[in-house]
C-alpha atoms as a PDB file:
ATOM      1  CA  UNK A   1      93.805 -28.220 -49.877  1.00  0.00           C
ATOM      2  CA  UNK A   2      93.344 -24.439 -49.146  1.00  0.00           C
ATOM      3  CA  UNK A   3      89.956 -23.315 -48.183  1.00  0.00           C
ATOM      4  CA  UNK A   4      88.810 -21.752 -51.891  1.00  0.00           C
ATOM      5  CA  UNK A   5      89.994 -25.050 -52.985  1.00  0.00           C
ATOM      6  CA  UNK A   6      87.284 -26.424 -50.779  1.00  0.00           C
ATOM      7  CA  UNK A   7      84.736 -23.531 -51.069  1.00  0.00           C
ATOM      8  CA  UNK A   8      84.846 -24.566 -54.552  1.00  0.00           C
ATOM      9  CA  UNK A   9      84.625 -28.324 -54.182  1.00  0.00           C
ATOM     10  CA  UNK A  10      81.643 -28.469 -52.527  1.00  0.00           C
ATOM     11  CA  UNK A  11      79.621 -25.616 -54.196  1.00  0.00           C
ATOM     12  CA  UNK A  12      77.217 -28.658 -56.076  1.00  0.00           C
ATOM     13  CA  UNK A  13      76.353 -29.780 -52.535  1.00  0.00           C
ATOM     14  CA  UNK A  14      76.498 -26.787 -50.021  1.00  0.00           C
ATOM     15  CA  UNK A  15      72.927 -25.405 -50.829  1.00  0.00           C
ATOM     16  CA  UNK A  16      71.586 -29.188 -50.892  1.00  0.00           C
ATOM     17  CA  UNK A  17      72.992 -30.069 -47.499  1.00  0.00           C
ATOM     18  CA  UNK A  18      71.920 -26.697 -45.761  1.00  0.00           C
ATOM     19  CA  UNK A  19      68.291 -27.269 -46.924  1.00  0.00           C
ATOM     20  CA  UNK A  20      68.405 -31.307 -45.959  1.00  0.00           C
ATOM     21  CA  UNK A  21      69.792 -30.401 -42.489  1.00  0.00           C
ATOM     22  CA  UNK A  22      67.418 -27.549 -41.856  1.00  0.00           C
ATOM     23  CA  UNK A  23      64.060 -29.664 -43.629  1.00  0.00           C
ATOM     24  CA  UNK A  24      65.143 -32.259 -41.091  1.00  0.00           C
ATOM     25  CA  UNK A  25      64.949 -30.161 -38.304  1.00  0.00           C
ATOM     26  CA  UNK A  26      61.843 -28.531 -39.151  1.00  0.00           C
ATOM     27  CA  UNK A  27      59.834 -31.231 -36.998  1.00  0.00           C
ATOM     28  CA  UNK A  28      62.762 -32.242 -35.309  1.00  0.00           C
ATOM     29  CA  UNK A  29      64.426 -30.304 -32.906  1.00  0.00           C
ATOM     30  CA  UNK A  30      65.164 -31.875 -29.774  1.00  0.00           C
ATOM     31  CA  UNK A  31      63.858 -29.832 -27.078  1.00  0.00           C
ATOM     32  CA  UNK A  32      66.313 -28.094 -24.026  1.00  0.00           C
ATOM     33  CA  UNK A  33      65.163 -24.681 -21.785  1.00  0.00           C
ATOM     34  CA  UNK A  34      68.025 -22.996 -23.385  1.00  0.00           C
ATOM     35  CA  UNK A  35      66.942 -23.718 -26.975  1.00  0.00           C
ATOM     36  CA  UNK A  36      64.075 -21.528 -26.190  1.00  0.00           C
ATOM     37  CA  UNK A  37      64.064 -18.107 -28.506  1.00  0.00           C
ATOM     38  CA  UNK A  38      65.798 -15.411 -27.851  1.00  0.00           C
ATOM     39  CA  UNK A  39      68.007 -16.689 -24.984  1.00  0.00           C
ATOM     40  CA  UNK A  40      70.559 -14.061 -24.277  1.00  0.00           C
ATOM     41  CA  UNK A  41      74.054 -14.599 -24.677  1.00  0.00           C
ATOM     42  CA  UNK A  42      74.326 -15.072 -20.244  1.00  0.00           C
ATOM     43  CA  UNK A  43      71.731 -17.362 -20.622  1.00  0.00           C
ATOM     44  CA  UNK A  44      73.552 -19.648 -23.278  1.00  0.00           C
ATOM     45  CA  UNK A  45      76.821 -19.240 -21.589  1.00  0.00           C
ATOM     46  CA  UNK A  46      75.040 -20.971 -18.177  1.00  0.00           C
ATOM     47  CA  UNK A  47      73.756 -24.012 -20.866  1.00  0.00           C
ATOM     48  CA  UNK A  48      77.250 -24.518 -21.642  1.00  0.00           C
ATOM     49  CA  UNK A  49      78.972 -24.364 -18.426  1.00  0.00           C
ATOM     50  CA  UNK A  50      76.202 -26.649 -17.039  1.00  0.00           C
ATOM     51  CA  UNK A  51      76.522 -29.427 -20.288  1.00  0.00           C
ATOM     52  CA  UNK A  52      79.969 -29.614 -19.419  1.00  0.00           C
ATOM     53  CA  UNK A  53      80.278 -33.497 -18.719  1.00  0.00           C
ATOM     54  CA  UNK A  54      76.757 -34.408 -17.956  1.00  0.00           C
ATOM     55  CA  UNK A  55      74.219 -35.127 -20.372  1.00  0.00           C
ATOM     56  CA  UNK A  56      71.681 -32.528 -22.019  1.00  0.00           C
ATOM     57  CA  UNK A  57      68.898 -34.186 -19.593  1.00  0.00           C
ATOM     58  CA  UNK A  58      70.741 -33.560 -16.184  1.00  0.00           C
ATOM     59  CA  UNK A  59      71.345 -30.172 -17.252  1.00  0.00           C
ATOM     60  CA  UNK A  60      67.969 -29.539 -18.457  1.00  0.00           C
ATOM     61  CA  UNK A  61      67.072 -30.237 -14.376  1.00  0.00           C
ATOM     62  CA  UNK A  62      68.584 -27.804 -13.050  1.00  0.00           C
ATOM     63  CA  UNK A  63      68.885 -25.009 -15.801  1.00  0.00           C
ATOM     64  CA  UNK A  64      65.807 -22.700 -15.245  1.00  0.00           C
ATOM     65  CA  UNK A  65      66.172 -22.826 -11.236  1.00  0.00           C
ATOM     66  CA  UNK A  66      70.080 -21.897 -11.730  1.00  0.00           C
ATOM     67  CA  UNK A  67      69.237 -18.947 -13.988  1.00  0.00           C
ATOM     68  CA  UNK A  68      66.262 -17.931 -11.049  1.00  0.00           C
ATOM     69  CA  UNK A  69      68.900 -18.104  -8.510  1.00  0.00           C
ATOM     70  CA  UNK A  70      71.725 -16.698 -10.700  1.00  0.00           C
ATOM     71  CA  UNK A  71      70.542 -14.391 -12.827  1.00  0.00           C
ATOM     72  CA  UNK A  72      73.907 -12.535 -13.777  1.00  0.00           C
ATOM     73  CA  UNK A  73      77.449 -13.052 -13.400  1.00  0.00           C
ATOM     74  CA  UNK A  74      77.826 -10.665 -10.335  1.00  0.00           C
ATOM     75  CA  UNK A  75      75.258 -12.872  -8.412  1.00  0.00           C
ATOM     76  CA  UNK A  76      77.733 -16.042  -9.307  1.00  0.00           C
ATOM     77  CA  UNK A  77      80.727 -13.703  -8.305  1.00  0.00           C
ATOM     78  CA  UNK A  78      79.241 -12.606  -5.230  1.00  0.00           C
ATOM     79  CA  UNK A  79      78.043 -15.695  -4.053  1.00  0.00           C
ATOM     80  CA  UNK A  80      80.235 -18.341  -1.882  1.00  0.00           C
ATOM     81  CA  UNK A  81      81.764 -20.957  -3.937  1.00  0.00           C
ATOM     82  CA  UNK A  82      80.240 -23.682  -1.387  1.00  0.00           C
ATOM     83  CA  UNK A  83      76.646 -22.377  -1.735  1.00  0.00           C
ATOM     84  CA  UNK A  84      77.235 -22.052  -5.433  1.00  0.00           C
ATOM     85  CA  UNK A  85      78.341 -25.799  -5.273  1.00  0.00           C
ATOM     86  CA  UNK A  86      75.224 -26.706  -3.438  1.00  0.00           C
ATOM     87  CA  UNK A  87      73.091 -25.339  -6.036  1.00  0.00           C
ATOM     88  CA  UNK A  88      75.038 -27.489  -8.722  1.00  0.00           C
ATOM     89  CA  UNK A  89      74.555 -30.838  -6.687  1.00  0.00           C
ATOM     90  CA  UNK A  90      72.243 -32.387  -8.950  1.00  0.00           C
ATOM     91  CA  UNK A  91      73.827 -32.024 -11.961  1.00  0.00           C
ATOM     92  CA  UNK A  92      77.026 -33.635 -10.573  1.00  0.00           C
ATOM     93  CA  UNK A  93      80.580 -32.577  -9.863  1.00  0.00           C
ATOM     94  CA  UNK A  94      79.304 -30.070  -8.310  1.00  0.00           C
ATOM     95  CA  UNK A  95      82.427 -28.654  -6.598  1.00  0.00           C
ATOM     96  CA  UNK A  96      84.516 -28.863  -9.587  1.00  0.00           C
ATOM     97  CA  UNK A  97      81.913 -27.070 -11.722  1.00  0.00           C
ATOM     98  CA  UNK A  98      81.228 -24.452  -8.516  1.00  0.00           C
ATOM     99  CA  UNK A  99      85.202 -23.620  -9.036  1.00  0.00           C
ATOM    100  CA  UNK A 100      85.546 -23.451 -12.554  1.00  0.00           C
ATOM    101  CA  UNK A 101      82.725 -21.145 -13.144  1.00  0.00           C
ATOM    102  CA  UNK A 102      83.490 -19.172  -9.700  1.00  0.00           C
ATOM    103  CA  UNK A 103      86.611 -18.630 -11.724  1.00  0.00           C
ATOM    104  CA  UNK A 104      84.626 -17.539 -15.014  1.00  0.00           C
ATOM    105  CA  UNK A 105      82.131 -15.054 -13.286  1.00  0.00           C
ATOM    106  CA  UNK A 106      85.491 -13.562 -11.844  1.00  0.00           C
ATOM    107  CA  UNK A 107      87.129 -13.181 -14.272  1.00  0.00           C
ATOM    108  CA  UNK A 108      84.345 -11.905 -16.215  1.00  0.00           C
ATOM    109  CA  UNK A 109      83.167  -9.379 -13.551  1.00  0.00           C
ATOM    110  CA  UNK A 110      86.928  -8.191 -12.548  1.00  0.00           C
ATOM    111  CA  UNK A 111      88.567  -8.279 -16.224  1.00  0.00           C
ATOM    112  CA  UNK A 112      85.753  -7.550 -18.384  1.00  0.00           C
ATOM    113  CA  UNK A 113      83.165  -5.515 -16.838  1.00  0.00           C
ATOM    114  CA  UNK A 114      80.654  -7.923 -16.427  1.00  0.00           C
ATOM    115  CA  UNK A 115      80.103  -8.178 -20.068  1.00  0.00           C
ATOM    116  CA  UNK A 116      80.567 -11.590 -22.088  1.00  0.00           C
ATOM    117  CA  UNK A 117      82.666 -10.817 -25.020  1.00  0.00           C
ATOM    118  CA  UNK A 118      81.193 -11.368 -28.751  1.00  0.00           C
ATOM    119  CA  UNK A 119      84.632 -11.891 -30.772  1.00  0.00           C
ATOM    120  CA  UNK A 120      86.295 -15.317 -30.670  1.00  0.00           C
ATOM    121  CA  UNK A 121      89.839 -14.641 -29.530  1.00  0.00           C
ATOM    122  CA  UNK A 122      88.341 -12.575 -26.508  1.00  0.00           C
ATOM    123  CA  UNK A 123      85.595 -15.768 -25.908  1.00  0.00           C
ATOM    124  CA  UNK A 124      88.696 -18.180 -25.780  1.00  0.00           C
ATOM    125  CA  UNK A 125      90.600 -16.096 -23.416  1.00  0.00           C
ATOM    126  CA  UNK A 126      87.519 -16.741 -20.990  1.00  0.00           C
ATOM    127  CA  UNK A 127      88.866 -19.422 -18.340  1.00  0.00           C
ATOM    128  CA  UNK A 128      86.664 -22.685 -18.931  1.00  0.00           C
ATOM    129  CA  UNK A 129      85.384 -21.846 -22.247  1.00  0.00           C
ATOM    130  CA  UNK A 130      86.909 -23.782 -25.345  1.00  0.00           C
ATOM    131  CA  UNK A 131      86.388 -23.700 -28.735  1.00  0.00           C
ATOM    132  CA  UNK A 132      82.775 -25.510 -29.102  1.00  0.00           C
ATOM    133  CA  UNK A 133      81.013 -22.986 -26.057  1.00  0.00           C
ATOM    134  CA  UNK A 134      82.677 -19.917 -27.362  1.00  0.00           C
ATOM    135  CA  UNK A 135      81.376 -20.396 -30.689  1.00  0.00           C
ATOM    136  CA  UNK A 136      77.985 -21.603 -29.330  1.00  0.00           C
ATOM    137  CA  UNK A 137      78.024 -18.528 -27.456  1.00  0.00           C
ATOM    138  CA  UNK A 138      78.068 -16.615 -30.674  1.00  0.00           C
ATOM    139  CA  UNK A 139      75.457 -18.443 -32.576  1.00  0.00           C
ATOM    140  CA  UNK A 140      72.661 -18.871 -29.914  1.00  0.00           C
ATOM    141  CA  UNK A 141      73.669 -15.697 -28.270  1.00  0.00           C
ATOM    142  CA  UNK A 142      74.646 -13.000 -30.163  1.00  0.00           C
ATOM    143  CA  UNK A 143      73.069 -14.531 -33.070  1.00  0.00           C
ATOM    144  CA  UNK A 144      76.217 -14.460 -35.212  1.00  0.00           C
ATOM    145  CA  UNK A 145      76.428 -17.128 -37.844  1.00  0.00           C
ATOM    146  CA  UNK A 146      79.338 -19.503 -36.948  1.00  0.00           C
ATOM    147  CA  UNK A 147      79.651 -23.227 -37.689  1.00  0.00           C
ATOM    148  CA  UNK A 148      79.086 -25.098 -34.029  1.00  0.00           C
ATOM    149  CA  UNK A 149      81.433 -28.180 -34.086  1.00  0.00           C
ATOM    150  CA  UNK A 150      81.054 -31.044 -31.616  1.00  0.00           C
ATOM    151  CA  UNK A 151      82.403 -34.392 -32.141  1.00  0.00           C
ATOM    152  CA  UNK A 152      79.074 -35.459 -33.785  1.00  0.00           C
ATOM    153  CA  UNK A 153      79.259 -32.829 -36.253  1.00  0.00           C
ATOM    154  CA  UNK A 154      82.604 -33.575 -37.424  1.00  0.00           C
ATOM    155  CA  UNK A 155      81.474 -37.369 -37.956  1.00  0.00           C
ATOM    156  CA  UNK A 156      79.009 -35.915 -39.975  1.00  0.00           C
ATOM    157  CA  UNK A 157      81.169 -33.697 -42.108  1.00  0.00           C
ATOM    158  CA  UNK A 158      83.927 -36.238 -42.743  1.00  0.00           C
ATOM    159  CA  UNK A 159      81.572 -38.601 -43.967  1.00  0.00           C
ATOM    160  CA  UNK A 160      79.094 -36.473 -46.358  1.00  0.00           C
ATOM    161  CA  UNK A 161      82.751 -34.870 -47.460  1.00  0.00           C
ATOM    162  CA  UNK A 162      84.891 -37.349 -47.114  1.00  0.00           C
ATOM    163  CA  UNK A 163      86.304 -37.085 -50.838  1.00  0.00           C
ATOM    164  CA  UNK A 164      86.822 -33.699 -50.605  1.00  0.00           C
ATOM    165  CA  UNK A 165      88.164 -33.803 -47.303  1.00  0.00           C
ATOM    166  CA  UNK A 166      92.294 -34.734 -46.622  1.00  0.00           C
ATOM    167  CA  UNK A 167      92.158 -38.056 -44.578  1.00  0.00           C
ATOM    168  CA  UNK A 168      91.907 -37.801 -41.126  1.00  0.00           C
ATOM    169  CA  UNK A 169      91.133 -34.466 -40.893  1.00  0.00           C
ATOM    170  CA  UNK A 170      92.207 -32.101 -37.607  1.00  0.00           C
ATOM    171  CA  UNK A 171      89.591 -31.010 -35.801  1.00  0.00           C
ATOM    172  CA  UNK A 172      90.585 -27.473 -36.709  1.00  0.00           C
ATOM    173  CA  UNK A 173      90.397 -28.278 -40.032  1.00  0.00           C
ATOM    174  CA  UNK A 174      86.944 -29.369 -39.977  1.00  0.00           C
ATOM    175  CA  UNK A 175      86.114 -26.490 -37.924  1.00  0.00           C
ATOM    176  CA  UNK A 176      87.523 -24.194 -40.888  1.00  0.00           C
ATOM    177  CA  UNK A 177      85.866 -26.302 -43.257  1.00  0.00           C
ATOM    178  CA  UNK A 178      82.442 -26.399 -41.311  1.00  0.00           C
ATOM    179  CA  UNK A 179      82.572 -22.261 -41.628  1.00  0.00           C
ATOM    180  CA  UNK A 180      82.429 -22.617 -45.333  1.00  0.00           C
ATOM    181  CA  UNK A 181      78.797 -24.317 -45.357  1.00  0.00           C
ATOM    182  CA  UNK A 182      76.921 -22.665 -42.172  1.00  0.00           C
ATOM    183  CA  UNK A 183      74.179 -20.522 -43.776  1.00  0.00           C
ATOM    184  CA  UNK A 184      74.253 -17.030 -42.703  1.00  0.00           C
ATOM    185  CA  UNK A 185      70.359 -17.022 -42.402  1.00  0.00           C
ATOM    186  CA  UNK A 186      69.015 -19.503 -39.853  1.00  0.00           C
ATOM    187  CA  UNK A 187      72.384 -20.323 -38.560  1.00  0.00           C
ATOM    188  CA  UNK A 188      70.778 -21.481 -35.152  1.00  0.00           C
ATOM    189  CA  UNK A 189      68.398 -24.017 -36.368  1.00  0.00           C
ATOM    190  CA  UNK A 190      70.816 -25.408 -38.906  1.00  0.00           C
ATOM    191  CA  UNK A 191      73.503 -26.060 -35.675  1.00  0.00           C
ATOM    192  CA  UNK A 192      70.791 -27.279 -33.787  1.00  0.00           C
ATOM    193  CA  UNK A 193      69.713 -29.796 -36.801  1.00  0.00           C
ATOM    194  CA  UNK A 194      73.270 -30.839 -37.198  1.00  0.00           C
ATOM    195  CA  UNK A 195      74.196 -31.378 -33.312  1.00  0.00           C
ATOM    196  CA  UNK A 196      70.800 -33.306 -33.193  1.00  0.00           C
ATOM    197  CA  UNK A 197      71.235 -35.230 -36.228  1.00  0.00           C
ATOM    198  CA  UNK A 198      75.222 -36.314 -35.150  1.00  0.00           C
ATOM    199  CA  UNK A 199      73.415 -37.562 -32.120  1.00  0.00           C
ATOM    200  CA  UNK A 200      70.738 -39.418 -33.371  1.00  0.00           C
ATOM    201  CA  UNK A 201      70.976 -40.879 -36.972  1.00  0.00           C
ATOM    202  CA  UNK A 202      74.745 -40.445 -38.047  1.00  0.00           C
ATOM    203  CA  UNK A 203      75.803 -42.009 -35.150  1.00  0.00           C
ATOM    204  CA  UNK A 204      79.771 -43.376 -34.439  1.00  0.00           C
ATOM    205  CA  UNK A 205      78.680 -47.352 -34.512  1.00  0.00           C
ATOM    206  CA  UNK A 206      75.680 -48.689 -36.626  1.00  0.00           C
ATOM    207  CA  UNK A 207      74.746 -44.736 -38.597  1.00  0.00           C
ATOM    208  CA  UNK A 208      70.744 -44.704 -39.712  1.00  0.00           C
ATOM    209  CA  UNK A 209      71.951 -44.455 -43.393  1.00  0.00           C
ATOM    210  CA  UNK A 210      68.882 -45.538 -44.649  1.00  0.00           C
ATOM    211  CA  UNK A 211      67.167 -42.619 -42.644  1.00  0.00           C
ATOM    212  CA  UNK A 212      69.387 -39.857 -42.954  1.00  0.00           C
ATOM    213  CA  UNK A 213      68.423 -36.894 -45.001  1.00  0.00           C
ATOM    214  CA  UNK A 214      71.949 -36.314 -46.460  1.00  0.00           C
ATOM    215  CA  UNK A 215      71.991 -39.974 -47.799  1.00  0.00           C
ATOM    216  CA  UNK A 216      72.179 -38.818 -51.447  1.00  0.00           C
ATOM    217  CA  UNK A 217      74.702 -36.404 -50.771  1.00  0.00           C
ATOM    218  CA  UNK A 218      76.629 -38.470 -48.847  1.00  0.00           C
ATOM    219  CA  UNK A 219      80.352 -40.081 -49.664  1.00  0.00           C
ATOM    220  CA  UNK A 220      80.137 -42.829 -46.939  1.00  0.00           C
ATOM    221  CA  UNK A 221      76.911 -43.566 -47.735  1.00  0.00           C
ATOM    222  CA  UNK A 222      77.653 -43.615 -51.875  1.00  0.00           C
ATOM    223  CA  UNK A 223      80.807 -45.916 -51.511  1.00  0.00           C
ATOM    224  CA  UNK A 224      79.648 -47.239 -54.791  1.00  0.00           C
ATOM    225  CA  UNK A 225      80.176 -44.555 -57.235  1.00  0.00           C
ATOM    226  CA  UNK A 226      84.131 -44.155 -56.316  1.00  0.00           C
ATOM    227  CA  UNK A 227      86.543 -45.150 -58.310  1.00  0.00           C
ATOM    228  CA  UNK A 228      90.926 -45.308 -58.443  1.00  0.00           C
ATOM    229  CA  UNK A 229      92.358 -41.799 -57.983  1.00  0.00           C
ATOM    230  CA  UNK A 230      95.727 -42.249 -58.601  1.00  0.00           C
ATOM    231  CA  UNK A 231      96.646 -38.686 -58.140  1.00  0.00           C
ATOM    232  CA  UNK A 232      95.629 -38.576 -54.646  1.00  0.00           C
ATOM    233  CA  UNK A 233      97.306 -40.804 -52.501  1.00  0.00           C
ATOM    234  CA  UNK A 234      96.187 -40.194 -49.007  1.00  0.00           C
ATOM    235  CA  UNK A 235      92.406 -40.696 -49.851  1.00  0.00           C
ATOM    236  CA  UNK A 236      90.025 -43.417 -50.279  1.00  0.00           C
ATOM    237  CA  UNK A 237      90.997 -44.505 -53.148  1.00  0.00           C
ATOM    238  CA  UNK A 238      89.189 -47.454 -53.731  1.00  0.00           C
ATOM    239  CA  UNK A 239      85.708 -49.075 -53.520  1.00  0.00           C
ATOM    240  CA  UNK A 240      87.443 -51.707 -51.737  1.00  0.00           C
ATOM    241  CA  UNK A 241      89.169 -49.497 -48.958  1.00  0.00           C
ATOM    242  CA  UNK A 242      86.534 -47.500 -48.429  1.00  0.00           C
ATOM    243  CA  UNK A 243      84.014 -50.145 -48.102  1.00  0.00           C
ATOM    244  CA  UNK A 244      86.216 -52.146 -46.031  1.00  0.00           C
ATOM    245  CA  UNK A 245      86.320 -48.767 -43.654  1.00  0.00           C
ATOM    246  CA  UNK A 246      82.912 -48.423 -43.675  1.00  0.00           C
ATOM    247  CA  UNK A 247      82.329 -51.763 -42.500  1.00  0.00           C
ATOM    248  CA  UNK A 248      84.941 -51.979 -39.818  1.00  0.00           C
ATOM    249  CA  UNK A 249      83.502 -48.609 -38.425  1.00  0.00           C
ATOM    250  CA  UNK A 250      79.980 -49.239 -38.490  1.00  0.00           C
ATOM    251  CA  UNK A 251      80.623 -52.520 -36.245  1.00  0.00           C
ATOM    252  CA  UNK A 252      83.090 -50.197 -34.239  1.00  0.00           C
ATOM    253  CA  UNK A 253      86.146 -52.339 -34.690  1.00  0.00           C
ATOM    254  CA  UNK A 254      89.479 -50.441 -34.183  1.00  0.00           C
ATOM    255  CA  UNK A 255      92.618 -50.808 -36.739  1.00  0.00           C
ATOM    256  CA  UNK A 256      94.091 -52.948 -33.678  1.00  0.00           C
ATOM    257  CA  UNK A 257      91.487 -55.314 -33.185  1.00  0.00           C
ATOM    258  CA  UNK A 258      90.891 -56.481 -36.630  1.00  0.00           C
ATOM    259  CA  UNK A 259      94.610 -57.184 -37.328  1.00  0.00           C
ATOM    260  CA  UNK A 260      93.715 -59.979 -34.137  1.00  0.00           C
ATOM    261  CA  UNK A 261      90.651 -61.152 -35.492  1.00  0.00           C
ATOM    262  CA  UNK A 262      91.984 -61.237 -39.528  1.00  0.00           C
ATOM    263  CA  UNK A 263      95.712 -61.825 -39.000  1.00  0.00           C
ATOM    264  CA  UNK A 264      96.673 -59.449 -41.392  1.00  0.00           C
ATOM    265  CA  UNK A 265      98.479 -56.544 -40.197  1.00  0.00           C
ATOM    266  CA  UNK A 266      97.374 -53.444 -38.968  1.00  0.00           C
ATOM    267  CA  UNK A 267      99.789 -51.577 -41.347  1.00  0.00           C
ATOM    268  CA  UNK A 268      98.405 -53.518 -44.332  1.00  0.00           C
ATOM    269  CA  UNK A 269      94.633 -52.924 -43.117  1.00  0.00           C
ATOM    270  CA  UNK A 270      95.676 -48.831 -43.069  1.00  0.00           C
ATOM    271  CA  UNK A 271      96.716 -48.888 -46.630  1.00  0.00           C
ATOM    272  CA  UNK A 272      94.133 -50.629 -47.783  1.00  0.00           C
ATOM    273  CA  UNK A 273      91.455 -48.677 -46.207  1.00  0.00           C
ATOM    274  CA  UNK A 274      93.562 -45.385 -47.636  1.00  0.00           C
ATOM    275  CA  UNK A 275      93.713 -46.921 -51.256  1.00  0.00           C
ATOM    276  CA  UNK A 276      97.577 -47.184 -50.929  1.00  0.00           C
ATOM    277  CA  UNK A 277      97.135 -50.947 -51.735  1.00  0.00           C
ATOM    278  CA  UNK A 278      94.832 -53.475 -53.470  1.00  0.00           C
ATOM    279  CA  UNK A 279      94.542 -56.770 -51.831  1.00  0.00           C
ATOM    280  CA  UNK A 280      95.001 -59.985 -52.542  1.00  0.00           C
ATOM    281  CA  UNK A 281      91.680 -62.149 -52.527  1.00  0.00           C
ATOM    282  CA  UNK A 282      92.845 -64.262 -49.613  1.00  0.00           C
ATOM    283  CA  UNK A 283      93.274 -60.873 -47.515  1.00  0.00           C
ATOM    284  CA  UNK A 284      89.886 -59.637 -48.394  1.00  0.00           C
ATOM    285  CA  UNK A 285      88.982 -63.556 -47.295  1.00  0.00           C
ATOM    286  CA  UNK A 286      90.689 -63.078 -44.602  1.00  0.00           C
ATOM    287  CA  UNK A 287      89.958 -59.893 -43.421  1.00  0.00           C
ATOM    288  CA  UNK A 288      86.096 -60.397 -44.568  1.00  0.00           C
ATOM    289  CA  UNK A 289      86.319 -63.260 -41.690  1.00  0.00           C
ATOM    290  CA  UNK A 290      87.479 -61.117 -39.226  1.00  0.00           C
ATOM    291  CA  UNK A 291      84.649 -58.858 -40.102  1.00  0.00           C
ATOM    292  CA  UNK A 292      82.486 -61.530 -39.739  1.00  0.00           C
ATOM    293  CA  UNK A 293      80.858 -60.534 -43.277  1.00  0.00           C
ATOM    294  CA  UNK A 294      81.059 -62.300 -46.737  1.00  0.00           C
ATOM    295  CA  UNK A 295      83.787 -61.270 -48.601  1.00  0.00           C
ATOM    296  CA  UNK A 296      81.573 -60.361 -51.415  1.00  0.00           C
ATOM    297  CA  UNK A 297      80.360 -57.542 -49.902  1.00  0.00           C
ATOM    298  CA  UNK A 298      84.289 -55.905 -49.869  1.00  0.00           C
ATOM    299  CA  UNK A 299      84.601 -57.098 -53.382  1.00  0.00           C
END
């Protein structure tokens, strides 16, 4: 689907899910040092190289006393890489992080003029920087409204979307898509509020449904109200595939594992779950068993 196919697909729920996301994170917001207001775009850039993977509470140790030691690229770029790596020790990996960003604040310095860039394609050319950092970069900042896409976030958009969405979506495509709802006014919280609420409530196994803001506007959560859509192969076509889906990935059972535990084959289980087929009751028996669920509750 091109994207003013989508823009105009998901005009009912765009306004709805910006204000549910940003109500949510009213009271909220999961505290870090570089969440703080008005961080500058340095100061973000040091979150990101430092939440490269660790967790958000290792790097919250060491951020302020980095940015007192380091307080601009030429300090990183003057600095030995071993003293550099000595001030990373707590975080972990601290000689391959003391080398990749030895690399950044050179190239940076030498390249760039000691300025970090504000446009995408000169963000990506950064060495270490990828597609998430750059564009967290521009949100938190240079305060320029971008959608911020981590893996949580796209779990979150292919479920509240999921009808709209093609199935299995690229991640670029759900980066494309995820420009088309970011508001252009409070940008920052509402990428906070989504990274936050990825983490916490629409998680990968076992999702808060119950407790999730977005509930109503939700596909995954509203398996109930689809119906067969002939003309679109590809999609979740039926109640049963898509609750079978949301079963299987809610008890975080892979395509591969359920073929073991139902006997029915992992081909047949894929075109179920994409409406491509409607089983037999003695598949839904037998994959219900494998689910260890009644098979009412695919029926």
């Amino acid at each position: 689907m091109k994207s003013s196919g989508l823009k105009d697909s998901i005009v009912p729920r765009r306004r709805l899910f910006q204000e549910a996301v940003l109500r949510w994170v009213s009271d909220r917001l999961f505290y870090y040092p570089w969440r703080k207001p008005g961080r500058t775009p340095y100061e973000i850039l040091i979150a990101e190289l430092l939440l490269k993977r660790t967790t958000a509470a290792a790097a919250a140790r060491v951020y302020d006393d980095f940015l007192y030691r380091f307080h601009s690229l030429q300090t990183i770029n003057d600095i030995a890489e071993e003293e550099l790596a000595q001030a990373l020790s707590r975080v972990g990996l601290q000689r391959q992080r003391a080398k990749a960003i030895k690399a950044l604040a050179h190239h940076l310095c030498v390249d760039k003029g000691g300025d970090i860039p504000r446009d995408l394609h000169h963000l990506l050319e950064v060495p270490g920087l990828g597609d998430y950092s750059a564009r967290a970069i521009q949100s938190f900042g240079f305060d320029i409204p971008v959608a911020v896409v981590d893996a949580n976030v796209e779990r979150i958009l292919a479920r509240i979307f999921q009808r709209v969405l093609p199935n299995r979506p690229s991640q670029r495509a759900l980066q494309e898509f995820a420009g088309l709802l970011v508001p252009v006014k409070s940008h920052k919280k509402y990428n906070f509020g989504l990274l936050d609420l990825g983490a916490v409530t629409c998680r990968y196994v076992n999702p808060l449904c119950e407790e999730c803001p977005l509930k109503s506007l939700c596909d995954y959560n509203n398996w109930s109200e689809w119906r067969l859509v002939k003309e679109e192969p590809g999609r979740y076509a039926t109640d049963i595939g898509f609750r079978l889906r949301k079963v299987r990935k809610e008890k975080g059972i892979g395509l591969t594992k359920l073929a073991q535990l139902s006997g029915i084959s992992k081909l047949t289980i894929i075109r179920i779950e994409s409406g491509k087929a409607l089983p037999k009751s003695k598949t839904l028996d037998k994959l219900a068993a494998g689910l260890r669920i009644k098979a009412g509750q695919l029926k």
